[in-house]
Every structure is written in C-alpha cells, then in structure tokens.
Protein backbone atom coordinates (compact mmCIF):
# COMPACT_ATOMS: atom_id res chain seq x y z
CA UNK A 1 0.00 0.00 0.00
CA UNK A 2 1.47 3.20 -0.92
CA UNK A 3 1.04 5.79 1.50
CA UNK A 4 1.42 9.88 1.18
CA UNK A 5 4.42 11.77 2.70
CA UNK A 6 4.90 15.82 3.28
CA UNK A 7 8.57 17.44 2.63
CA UNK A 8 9.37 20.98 3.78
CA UNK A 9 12.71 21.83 2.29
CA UNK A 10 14.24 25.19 2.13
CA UNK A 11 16.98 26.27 -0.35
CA UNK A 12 18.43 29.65 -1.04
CA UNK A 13 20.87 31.38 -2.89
CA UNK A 14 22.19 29.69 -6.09
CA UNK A 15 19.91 26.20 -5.52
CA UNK A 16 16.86 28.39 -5.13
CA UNK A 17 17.39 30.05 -8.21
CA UNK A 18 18.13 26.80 -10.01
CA UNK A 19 14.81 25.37 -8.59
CA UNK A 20 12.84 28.71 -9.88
CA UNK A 21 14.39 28.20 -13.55
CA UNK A 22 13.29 24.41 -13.64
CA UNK A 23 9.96 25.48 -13.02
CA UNK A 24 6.90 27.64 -14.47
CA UNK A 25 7.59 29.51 -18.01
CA UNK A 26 11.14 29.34 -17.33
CA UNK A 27 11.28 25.66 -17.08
CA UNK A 28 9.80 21.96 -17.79
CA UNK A 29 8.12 21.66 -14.61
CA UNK A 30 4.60 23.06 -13.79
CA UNK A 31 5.73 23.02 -10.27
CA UNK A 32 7.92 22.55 -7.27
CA UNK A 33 6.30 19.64 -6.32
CA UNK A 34 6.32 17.93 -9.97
CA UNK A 35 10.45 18.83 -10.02
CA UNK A 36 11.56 17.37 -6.30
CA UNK A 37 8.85 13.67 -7.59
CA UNK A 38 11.05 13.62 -10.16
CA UNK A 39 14.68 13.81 -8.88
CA UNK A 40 13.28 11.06 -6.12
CA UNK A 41 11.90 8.87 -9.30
CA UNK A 42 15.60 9.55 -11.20
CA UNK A 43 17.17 8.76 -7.58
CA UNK A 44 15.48 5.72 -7.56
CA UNK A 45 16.32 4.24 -11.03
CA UNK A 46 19.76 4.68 -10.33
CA UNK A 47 19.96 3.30 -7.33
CA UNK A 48 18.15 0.14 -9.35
CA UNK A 49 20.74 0.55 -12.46
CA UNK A 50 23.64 0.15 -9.49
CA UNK A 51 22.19 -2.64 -7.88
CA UNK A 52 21.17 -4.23 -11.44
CA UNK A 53 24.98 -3.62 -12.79
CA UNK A 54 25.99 -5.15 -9.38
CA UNK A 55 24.32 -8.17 -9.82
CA UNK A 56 25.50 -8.81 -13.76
CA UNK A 57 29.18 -7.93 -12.41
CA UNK A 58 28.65 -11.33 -9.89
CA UNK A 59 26.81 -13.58 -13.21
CA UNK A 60 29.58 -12.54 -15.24
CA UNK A 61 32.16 -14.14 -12.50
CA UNK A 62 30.03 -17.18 -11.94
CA UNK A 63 29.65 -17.31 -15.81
CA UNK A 64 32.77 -17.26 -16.30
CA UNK A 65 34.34 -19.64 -13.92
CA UNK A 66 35.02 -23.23 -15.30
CA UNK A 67 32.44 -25.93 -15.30
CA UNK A 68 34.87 -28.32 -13.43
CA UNK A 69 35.19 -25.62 -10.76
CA UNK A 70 31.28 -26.35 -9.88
CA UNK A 71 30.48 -28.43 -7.25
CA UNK A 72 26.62 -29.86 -7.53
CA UNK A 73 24.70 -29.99 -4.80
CA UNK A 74 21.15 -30.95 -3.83
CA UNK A 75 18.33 -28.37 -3.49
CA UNK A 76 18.43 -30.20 0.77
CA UNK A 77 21.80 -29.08 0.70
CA UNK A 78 21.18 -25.52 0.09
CA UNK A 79 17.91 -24.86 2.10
CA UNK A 80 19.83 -26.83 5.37
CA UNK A 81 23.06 -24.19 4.45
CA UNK A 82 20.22 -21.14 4.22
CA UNK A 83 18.56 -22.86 7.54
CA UNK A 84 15.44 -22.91 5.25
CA UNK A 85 12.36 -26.13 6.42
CA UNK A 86 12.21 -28.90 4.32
C-alpha cells in the first residue's frame, strides 16, 4: 500500500534560483512539487541501475568460472546451508 508523505525543504541562494528556472515559463516543470517527484523517481532508477549492474558484475564471474570448478549440490543441501524447512 502506498502511503502519502509531506517534505518541507528550504533552499536559497544559487539552488533556489536553479529550482525557480526548472519550473513555471522558465522551465519543464509546472511546479515545485512535480520537479523534487522527479529527482526522487531519477534517484530511484539509479539506485536500481547500481544494484542491477551489481548483480551482472557477480553472473559474469560465476559465468565465467570453469564448469569443473562447480560443485553440484542438492536443493536439501542448500535450504539446510540457508537454515530454510524442508
């Protein structure tokens, strides 16, 4: 369930400025508001690109490692190693 959150942030000087030329005539943005969801929704997808490129850095290791280098093991085995119920 998504729920609703208030921010009260003040900038001045040179951000403020910035802010005021994203926005209205001078800008793409209609409003404050519509600017800050934004940066959080562009803050988020990078955050997901890092953890994606993350994760393809590890498959690329384990892809390439050797087969012989693989040890198989039973899907037991790795629920009693990740303490996991039968």
């Amino acid at each position: 369930m998504s729920r609703s959150m208030t921010l009260s942030v003040r900038v001045t000087g040179a951000l403020s400025d910035f802010v005021s030329s994203a926005v209205g005539k001078e800008g793409p943005y209609e409003n404050t508001s519509e600017y800050v969801r934004d940066l959080i929704r562009r803050d988020k997808e990078r955050h997901e690109q890092e953890d994606f490129e993350r994760l393809k850095a590890e498959l690329q290791v384990a892809f390439a490692t050797p087969d012989d280098q693989y040890k198989q093991v039973s899907a037991a085995e790795i629920r009693r190693r990740h303490r996991v119920p039968v």
